[in-house]
C-alpha atoms as a PDB file:
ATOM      1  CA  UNK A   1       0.000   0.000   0.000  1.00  0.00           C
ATOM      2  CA  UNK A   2       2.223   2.716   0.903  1.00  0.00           C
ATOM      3  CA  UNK A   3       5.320   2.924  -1.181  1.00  0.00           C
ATOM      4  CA  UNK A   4       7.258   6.173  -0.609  1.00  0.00           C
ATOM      5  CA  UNK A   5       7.833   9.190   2.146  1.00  0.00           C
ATOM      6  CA  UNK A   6       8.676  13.040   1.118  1.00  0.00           C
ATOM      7  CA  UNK A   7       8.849  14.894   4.321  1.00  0.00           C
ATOM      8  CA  UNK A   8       8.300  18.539   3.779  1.00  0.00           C
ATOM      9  CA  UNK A   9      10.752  20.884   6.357  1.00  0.00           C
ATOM     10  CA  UNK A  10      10.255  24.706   7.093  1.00  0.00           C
ATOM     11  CA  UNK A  11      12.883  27.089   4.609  1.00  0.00           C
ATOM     12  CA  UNK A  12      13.199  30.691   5.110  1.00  0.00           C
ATOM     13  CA  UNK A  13      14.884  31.553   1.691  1.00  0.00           C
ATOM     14  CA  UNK A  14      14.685  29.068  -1.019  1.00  0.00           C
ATOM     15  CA  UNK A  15      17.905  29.869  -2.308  1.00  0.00           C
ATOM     16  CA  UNK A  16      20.225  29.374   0.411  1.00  0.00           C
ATOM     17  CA  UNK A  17      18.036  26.191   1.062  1.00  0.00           C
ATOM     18  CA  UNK A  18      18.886  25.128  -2.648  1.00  0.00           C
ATOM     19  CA  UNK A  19      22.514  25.292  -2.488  1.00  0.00           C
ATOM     20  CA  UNK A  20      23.166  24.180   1.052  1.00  0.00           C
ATOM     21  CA  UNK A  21      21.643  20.534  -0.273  1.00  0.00           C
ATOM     22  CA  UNK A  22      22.975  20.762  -4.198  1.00  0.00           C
ATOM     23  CA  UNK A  23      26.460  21.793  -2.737  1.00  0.00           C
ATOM     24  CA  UNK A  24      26.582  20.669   0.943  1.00  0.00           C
ATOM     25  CA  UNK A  25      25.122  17.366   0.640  1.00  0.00           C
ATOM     26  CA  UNK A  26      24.953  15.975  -2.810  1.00  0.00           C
ATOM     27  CA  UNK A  27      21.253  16.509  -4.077  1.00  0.00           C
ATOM     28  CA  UNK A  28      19.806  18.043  -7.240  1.00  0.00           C
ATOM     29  CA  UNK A  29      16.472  19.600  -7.837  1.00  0.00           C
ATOM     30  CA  UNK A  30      13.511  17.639  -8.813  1.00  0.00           C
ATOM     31  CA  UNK A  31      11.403  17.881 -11.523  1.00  0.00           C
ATOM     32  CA  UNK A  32      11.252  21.270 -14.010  1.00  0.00           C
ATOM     33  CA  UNK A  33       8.897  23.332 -12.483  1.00  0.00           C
ATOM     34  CA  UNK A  34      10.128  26.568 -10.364  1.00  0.00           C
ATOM     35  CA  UNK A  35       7.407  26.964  -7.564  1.00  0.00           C
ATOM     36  CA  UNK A  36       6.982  29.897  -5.547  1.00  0.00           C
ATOM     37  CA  UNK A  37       7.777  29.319  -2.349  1.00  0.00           C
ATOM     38  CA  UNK A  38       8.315  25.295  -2.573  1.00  0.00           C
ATOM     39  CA  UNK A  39      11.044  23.272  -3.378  1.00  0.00           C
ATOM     40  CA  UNK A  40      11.675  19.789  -3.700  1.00  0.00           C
ATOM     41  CA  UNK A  41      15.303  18.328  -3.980  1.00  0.00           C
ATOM     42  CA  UNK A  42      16.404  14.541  -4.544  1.00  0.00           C
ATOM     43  CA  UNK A  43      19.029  12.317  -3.873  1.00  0.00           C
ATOM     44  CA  UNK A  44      19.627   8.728  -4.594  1.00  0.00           C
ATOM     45  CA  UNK A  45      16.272   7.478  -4.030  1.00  0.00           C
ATOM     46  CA  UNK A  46      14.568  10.123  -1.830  1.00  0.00           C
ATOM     47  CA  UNK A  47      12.980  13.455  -1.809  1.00  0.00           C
ATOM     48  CA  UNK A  48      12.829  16.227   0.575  1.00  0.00           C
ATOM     49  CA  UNK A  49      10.697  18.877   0.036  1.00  0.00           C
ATOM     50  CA  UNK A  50      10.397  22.719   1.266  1.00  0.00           C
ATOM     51  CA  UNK A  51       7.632  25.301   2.409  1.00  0.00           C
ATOM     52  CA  UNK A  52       8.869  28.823   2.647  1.00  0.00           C
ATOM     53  CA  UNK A  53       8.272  29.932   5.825  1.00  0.00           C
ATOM     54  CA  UNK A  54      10.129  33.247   6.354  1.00  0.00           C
ATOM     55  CA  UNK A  55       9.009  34.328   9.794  1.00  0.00           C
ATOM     56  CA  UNK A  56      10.446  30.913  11.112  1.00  0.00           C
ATOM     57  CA  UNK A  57      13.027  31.489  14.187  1.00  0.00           C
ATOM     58  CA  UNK A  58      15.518  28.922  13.205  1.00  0.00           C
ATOM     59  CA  UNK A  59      16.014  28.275  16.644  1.00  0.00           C
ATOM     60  CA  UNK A  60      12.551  27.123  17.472  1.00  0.00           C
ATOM     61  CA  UNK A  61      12.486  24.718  14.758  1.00  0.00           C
ATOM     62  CA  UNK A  62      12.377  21.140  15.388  1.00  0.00           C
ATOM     63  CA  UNK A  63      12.092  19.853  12.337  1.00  0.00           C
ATOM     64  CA  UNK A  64      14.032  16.380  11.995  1.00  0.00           C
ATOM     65  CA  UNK A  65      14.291  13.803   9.168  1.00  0.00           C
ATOM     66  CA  UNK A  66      15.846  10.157   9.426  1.00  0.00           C
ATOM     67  CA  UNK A  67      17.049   9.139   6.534  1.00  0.00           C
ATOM     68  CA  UNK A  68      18.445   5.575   6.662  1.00  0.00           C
ATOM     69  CA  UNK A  69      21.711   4.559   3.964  1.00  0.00           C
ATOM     70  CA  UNK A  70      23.556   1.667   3.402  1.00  0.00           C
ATOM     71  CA  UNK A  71      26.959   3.421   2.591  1.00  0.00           C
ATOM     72  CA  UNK A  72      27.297   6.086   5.544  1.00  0.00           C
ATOM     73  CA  UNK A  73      30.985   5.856   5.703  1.00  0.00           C
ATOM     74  CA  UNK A  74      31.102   6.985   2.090  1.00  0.00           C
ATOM     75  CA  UNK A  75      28.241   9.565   2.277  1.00  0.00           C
ATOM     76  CA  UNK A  76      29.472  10.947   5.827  1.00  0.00           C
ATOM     77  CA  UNK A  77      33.600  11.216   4.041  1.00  0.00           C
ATOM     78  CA  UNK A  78      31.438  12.716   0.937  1.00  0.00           C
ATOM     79  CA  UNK A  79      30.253  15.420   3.681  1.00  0.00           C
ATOM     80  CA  UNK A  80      33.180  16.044   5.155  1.00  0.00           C
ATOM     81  CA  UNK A  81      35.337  16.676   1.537  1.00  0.00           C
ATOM     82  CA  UNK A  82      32.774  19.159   0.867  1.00  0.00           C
ATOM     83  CA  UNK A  83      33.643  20.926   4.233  1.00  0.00           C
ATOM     84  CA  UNK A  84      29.676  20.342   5.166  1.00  0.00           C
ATOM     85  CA  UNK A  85      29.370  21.474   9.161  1.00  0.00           C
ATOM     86  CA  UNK A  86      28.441  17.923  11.276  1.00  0.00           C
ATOM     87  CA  UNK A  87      26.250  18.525  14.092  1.00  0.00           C
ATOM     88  CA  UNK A  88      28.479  18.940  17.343  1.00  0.00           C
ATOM     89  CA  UNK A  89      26.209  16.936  19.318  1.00  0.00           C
ATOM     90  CA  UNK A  90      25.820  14.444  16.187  1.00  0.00           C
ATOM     91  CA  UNK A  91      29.243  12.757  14.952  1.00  0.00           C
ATOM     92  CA  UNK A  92      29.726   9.722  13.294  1.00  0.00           C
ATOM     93  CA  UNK A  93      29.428   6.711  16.047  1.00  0.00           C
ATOM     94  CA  UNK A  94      27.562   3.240  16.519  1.00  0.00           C
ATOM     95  CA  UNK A  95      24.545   3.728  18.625  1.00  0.00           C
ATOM     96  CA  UNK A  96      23.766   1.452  21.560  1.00  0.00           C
ATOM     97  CA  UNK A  97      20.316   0.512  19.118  1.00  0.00           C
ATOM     98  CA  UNK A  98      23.006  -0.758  16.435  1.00  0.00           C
ATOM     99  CA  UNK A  99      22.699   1.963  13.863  1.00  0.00           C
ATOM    100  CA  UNK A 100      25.875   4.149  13.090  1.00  0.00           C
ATOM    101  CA  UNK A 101      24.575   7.596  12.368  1.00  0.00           C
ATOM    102  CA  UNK A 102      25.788  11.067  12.121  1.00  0.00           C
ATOM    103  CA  UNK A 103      23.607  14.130  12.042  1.00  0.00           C
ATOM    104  CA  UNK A 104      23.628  17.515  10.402  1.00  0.00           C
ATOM    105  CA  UNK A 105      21.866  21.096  10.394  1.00  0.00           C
ATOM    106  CA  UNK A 106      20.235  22.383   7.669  1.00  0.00           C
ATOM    107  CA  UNK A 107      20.372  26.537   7.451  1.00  0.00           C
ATOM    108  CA  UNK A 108      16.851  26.494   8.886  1.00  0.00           C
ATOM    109  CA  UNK A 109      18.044  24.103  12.013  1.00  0.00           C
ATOM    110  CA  UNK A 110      15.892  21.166  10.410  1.00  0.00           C
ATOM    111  CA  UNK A 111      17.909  18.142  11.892  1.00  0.00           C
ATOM    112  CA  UNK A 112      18.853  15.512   9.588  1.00  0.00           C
ATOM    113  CA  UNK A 113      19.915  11.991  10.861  1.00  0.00           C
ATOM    114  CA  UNK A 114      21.599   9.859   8.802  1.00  0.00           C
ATOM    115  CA  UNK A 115      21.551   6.196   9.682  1.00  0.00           C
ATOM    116  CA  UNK A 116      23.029   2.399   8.801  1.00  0.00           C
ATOM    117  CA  UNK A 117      21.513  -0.401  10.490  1.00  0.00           C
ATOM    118  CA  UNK A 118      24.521  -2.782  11.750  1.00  0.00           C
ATOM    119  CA  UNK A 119      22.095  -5.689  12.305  1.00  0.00           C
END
């Protein structure tokens, strides 16, 4: 029945948005059309997309994202040649639930979790 999840996160300018996930973290634009005030980005086989939200106080936002891999030593050197910030609180390690994950902060504080089950 279900088959797919786009979450949609909280952007307060869609450029910035736009190049901190083309240049930051590897993902392109999907599809042709140029909506006002939405944006929707891919990579690999998922989509995040974007509502403009420009009175949102970055930190107030708690917008978070898990997005599971199954190369995150790869992606997470990928991130780090690019000079792409890692969360302080978030660095590359094998959690006691046996995922290794690392985290990163979007320009809008939306958390994103990246995750590789070790099980």
């Amino acid at each position: 029945m279900l088959t797919q999840i786009n979450p949609k996160l909280p952007m307060r300018n869609k450029l910035i948005t736009k190049e901190f996930y083309i240049n930051k973290l590897g993902f392109q634009e999907f599809g042709s059309a140029n909506y006002d005030g939405y944006l929707m980005l891919q990579k690999d086989q998922i989509q995040i997309h974007f509502f403009e939200f420009k009175a949102l106080n970055p930190f107030e936002n708690y917008g978070q994202v898990y997005i599971r891999t199954d190369a995150i030593d790869k992606f997470y050197k990928e991130l780090l040649n690019h000079k792409t910030k890692i969360h302080p609180n978030g660095p590359l390690e094998i959690k006691p639930w046996g995922q290794k994950e690392f985290s990163v902060l979007d320009p809008d504080n939306n958390l994103l979790t990246f995750g590789e089950s070790l099980i």
